[in-house]
C-alpha atoms as a PDB file:
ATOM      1  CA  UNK A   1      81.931  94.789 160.658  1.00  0.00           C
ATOM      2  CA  UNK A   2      83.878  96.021 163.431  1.00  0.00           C
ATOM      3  CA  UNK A   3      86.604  98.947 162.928  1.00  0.00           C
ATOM      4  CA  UNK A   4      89.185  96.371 163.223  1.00  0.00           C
ATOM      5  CA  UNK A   5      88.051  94.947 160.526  1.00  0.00           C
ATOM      6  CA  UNK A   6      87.327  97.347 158.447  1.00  0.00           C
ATOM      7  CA  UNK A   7      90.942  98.914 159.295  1.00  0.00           C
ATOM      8  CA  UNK A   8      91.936  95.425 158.137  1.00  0.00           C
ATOM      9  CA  UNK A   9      90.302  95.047 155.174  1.00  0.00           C
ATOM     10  CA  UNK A  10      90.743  98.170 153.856  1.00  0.00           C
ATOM     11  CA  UNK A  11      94.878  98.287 154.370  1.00  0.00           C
ATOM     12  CA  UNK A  12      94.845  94.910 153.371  1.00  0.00           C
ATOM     13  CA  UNK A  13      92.863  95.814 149.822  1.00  0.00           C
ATOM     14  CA  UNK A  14      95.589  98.417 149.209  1.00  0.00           C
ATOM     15  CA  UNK A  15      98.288  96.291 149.522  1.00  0.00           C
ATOM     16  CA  UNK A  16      96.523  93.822 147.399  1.00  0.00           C
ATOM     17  CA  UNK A  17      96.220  96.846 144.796  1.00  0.00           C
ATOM     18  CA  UNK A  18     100.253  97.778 145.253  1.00  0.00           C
ATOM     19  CA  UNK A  19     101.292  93.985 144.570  1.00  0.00           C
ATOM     20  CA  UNK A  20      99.153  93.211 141.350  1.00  0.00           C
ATOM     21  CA  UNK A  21      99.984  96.966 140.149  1.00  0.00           C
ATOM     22  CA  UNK A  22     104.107  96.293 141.082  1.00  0.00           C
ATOM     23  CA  UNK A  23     103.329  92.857 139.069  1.00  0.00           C
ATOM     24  CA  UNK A  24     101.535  94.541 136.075  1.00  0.00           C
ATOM     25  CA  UNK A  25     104.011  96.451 136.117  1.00  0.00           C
ATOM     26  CA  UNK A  26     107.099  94.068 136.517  1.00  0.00           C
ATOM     27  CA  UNK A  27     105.225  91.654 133.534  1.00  0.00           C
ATOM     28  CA  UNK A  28     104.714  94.737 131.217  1.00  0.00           C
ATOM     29  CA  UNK A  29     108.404  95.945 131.358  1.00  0.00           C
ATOM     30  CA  UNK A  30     109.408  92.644 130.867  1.00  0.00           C
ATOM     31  CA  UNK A  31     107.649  92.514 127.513  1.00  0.00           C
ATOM     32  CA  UNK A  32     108.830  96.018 126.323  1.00  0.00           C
ATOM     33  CA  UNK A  33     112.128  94.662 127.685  1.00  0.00           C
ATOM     34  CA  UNK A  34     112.158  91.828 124.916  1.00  0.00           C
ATOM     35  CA  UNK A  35     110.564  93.413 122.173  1.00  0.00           C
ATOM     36  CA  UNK A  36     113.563  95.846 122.299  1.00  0.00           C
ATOM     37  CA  UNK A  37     115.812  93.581 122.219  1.00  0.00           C
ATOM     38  CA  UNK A  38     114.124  91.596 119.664  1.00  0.00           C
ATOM     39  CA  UNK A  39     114.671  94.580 117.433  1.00  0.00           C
ATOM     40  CA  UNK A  40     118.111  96.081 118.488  1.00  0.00           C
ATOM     41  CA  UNK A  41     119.807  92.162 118.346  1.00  0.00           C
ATOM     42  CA  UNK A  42     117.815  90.828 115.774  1.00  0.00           C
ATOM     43  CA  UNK A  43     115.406  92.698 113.122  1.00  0.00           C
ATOM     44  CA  UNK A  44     117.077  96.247 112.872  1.00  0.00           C
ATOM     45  CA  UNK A  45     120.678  94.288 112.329  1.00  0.00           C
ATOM     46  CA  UNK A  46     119.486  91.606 110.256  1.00  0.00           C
ATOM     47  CA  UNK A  47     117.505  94.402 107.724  1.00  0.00           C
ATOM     48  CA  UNK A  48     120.987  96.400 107.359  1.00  0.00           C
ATOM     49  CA  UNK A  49     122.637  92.595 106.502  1.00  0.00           C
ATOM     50  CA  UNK A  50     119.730  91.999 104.023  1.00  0.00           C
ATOM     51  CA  UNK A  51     119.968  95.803 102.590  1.00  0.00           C
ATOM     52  CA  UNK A  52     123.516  94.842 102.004  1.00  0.00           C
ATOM     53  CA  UNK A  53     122.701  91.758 100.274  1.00  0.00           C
ATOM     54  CA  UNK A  54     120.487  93.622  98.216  1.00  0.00           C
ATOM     55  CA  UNK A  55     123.424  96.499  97.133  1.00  0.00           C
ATOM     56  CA  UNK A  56     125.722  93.416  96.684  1.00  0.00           C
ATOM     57  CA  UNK A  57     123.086  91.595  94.630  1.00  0.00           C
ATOM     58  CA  UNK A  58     123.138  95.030  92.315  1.00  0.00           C
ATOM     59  CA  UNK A  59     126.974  94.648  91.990  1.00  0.00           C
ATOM     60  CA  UNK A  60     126.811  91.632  90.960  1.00  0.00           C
ATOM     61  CA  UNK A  61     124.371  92.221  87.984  1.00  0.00           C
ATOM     62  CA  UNK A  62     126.552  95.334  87.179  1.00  0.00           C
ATOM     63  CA  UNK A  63     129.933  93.662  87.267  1.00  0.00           C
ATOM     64  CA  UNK A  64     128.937  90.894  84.684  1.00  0.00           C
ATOM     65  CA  UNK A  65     126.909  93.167  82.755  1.00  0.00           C
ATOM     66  CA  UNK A  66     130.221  95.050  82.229  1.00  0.00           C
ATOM     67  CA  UNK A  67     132.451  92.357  82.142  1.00  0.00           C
ATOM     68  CA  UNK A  68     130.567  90.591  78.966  1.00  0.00           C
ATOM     69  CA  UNK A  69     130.443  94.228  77.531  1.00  0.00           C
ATOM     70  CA  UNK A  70     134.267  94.476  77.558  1.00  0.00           C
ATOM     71  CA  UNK A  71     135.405  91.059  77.908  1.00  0.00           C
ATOM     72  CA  UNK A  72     137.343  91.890  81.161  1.00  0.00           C
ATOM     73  CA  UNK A  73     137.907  89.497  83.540  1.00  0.00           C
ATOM     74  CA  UNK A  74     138.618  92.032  86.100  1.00  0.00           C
ATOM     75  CA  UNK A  75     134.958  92.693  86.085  1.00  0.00           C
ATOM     76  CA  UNK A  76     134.161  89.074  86.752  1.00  0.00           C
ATOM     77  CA  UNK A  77     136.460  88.984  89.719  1.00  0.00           C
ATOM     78  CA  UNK A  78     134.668  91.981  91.064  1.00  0.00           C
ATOM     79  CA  UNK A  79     131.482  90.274  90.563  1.00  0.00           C
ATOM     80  CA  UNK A  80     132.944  87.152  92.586  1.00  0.00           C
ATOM     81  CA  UNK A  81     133.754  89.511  95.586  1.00  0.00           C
ATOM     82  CA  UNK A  82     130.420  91.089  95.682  1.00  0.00           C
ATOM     83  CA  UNK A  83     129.011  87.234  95.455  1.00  0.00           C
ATOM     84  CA  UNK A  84     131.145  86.426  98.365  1.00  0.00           C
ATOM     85  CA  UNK A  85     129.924  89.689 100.721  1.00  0.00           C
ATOM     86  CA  UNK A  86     126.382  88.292  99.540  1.00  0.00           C
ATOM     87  CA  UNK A  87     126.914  84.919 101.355  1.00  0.00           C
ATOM     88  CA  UNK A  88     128.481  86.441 104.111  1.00  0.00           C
ATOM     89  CA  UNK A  89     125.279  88.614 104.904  1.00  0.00           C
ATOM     90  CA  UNK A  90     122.918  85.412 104.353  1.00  0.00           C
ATOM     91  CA  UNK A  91     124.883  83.612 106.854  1.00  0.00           C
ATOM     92  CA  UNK A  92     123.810  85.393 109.270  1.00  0.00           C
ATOM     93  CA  UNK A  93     120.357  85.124 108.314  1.00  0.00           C
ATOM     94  CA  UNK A  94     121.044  81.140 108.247  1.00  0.00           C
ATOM     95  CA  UNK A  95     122.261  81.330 112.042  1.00  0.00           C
ATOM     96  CA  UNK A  96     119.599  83.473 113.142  1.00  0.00           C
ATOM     97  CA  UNK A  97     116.643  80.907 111.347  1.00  0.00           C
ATOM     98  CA  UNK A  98     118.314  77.714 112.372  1.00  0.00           C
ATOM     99  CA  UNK A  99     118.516  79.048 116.321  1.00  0.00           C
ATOM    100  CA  UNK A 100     114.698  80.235 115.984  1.00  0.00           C
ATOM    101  CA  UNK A 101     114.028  77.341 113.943  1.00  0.00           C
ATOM    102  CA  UNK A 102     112.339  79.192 111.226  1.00  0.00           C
ATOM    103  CA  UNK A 103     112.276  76.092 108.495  1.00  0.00           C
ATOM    104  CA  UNK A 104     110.764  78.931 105.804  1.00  0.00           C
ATOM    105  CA  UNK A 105     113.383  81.094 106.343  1.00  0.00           C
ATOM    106  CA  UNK A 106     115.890  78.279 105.935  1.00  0.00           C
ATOM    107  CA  UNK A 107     114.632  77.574 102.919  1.00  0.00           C
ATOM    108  CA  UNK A 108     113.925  80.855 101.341  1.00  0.00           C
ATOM    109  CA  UNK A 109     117.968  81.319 102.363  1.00  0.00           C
ATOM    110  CA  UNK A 110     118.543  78.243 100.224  1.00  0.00           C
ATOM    111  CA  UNK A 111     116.474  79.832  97.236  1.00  0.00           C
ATOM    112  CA  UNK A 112     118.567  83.021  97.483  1.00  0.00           C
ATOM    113  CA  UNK A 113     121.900  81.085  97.611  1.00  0.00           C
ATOM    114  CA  UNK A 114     120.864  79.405  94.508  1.00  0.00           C
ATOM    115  CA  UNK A 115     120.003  81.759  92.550  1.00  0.00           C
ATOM    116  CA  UNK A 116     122.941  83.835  93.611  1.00  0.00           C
ATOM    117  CA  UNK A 117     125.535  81.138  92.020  1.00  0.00           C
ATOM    118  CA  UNK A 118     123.055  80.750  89.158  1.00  0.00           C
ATOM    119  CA  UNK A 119     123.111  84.158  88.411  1.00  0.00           C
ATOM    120  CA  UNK A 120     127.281  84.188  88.656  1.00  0.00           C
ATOM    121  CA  UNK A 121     127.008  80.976  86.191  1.00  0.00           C
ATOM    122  CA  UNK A 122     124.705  83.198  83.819  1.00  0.00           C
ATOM    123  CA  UNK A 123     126.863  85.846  83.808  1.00  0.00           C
ATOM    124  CA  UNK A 124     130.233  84.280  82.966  1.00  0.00           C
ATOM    125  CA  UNK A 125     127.855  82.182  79.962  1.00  0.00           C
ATOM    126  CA  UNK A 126     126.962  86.173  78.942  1.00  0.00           C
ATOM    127  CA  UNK A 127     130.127  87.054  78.880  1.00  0.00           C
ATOM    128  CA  UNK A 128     131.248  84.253  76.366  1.00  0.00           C
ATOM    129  CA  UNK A 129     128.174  84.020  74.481  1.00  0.00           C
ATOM    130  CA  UNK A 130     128.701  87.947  73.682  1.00  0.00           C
ATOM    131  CA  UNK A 131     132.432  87.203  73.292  1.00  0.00           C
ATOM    132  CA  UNK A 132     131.028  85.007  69.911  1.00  0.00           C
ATOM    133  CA  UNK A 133     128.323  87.256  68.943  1.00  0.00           C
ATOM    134  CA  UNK A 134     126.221  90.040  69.578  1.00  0.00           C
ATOM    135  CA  UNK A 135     122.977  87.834  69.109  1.00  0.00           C
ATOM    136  CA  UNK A 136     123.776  85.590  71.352  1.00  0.00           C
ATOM    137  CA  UNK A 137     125.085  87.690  74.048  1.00  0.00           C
ATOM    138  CA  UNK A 138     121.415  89.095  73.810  1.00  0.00           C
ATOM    139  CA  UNK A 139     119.781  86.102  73.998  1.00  0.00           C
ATOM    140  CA  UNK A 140     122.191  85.043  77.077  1.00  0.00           C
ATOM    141  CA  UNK A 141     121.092  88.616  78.896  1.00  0.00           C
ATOM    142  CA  UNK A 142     118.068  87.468  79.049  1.00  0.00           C
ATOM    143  CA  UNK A 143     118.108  84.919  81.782  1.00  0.00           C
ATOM    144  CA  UNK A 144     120.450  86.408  83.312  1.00  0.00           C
ATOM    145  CA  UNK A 145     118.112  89.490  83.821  1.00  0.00           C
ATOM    146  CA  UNK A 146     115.331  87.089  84.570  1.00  0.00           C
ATOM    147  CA  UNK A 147     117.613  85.512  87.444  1.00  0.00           C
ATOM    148  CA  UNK A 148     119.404  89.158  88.818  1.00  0.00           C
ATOM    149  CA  UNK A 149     115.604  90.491  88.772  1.00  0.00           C
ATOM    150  CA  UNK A 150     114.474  86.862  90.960  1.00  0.00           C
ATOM    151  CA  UNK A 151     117.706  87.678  93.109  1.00  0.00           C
ATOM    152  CA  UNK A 152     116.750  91.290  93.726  1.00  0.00           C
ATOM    153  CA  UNK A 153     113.303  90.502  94.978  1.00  0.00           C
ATOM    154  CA  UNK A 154     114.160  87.963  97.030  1.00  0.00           C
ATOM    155  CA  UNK A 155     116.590  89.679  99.180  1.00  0.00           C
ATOM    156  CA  UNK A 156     114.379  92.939  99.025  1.00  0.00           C
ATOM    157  CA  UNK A 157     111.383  90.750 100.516  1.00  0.00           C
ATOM    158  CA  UNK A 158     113.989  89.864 103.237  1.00  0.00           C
ATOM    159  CA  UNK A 159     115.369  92.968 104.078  1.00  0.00           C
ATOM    160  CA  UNK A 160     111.420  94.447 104.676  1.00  0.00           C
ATOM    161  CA  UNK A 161     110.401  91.876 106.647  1.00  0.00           C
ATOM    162  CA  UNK A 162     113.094  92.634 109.135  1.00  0.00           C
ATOM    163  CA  UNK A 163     111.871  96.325 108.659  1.00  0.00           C
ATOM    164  CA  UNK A 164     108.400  95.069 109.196  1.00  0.00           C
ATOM    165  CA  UNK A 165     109.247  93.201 112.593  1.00  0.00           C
ATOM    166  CA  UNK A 166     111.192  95.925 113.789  1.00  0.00           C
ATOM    167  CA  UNK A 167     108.446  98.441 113.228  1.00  0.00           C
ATOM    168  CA  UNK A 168     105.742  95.742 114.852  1.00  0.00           C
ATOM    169  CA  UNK A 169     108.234  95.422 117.846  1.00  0.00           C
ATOM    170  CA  UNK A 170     107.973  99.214 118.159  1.00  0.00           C
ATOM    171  CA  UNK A 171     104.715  99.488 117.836  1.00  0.00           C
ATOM    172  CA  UNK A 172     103.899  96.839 120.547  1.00  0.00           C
ATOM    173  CA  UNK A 173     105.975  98.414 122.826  1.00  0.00           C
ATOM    174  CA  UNK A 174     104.665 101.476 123.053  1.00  0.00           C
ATOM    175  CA  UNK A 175     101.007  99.927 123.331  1.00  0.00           C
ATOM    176  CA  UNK A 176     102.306  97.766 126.376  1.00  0.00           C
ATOM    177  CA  UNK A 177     103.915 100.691 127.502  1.00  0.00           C
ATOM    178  CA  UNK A 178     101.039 102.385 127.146  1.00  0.00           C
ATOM    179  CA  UNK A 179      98.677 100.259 128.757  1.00  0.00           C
ATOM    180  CA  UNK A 180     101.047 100.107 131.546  1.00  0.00           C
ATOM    181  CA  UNK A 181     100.842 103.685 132.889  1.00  0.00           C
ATOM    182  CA  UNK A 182      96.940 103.416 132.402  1.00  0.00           C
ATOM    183  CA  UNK A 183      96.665  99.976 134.498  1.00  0.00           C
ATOM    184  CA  UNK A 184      98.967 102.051 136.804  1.00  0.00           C
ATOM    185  CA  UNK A 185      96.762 105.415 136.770  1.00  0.00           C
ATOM    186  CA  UNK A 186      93.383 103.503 137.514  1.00  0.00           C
ATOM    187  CA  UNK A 187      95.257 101.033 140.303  1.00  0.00           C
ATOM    188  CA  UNK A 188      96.316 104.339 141.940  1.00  0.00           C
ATOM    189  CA  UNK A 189      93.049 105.839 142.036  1.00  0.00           C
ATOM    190  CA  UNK A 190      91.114 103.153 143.194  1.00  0.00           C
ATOM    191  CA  UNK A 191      93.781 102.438 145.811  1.00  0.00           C
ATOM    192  CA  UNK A 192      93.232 106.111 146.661  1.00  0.00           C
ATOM    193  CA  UNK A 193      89.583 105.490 147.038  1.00  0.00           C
ATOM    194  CA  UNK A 194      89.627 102.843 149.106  1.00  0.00           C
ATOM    195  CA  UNK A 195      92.435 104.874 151.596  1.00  0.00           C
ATOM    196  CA  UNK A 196      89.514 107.325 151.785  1.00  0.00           C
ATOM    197  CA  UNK A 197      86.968 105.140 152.546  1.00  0.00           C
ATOM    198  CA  UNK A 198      88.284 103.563 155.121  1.00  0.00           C
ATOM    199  CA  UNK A 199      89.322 106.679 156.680  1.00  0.00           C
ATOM    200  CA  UNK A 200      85.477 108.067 156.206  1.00  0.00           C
ATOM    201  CA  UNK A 201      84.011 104.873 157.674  1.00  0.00           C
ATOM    202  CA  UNK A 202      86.388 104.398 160.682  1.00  0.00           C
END
């Protein structure tokens, strides 16, 4: 091989090396680029929404608990409010599902929803079963715990899964990140290598 073309082939190999480690590069920053997002738009959001739903969930087992205890329709009304924030916070679950298309999120929305206006029907029964007797006030608390203790897990299973996705989108970042600078450390060093043997050679 003449020392053209060994001047050649050696430049040319380190360009070759600076392109695919600028691409690596460019490819691996775009992936850390949307797993960020992913988590500051979507999961990290979405899991304060569903912790919400959760304290809101709470109120509402509180408020009718109290309002069947005194009879107060005040209490009821707070319950209603709380109920309301609830389905505020799950709407935003139910745009966020329909755009990704998630069909079991969808319908584990649908589940929650239920069971919240279930458990707002159970609680206004409590109230005027207990308003009648003690007995059957008692016997009315228990579905309604059954359904407040449903409720509860169901928006608690929500609210860590966003956690969870959040802490996976972390955790793949800094791999990718990771990898990255190594791709880029052993590019550079064989790009050095091949800058010195060319030199040694020619």
């Amino acid at each position: 091989m003449t020392i053209k073309k060994q001047i050649f082939f050696g430049i040319g190999t380190i360009i070759a090396l600076v392109i695919l480690n600028a691409m690596i590069g460019t490819v691996s920053s775009r992936t850390v680029s949307g797993l960020i997002h992913q988590s500051v738009e979507e999961s990290v959001p979405h899991a304060f929404l569903a912790a919400d739903g959760r304290y809101q969930a709470s109120q509402m087992q509180q408020y009718l608990t109290d309002a069947s205890l005194t009879q107060e329709n005040a209490a009821v009304e707070e319950a209603e409010k709380a109920h309301a924030a609830l389905t505020r916070d799950m709407e935003a679950f139910v745009q966020m599902y329909t755009k990704e298309g998630n069909t079991q999120g969808l319908a584990d929305l649908k589940k929650i929803e239920a069971d919240a206006a279930e458990l707002m029907k159970a609680g206004k029964q409590m109230k005027n079963a207990y308003a009648q007797s003690a007995s059957q006030g008692d016997a009315a608390m228990k579905k309604f715990d059954q359904l407040a203790a449903s409720l509860a897990e169901d928006v608690e299973a929500m609210k860590e899964a966003q956690m969870g996705e959040a802490s996976q989108n972390l955790m793949l970042s800094m791999e990718k990140a990771d990898s990255s600078s190594v791709t880029t450390i052993i590019l550079g060093i064989v790009s050095v290598i091949v800058g010195c043997g060319v030199a040694f050679f020619t």
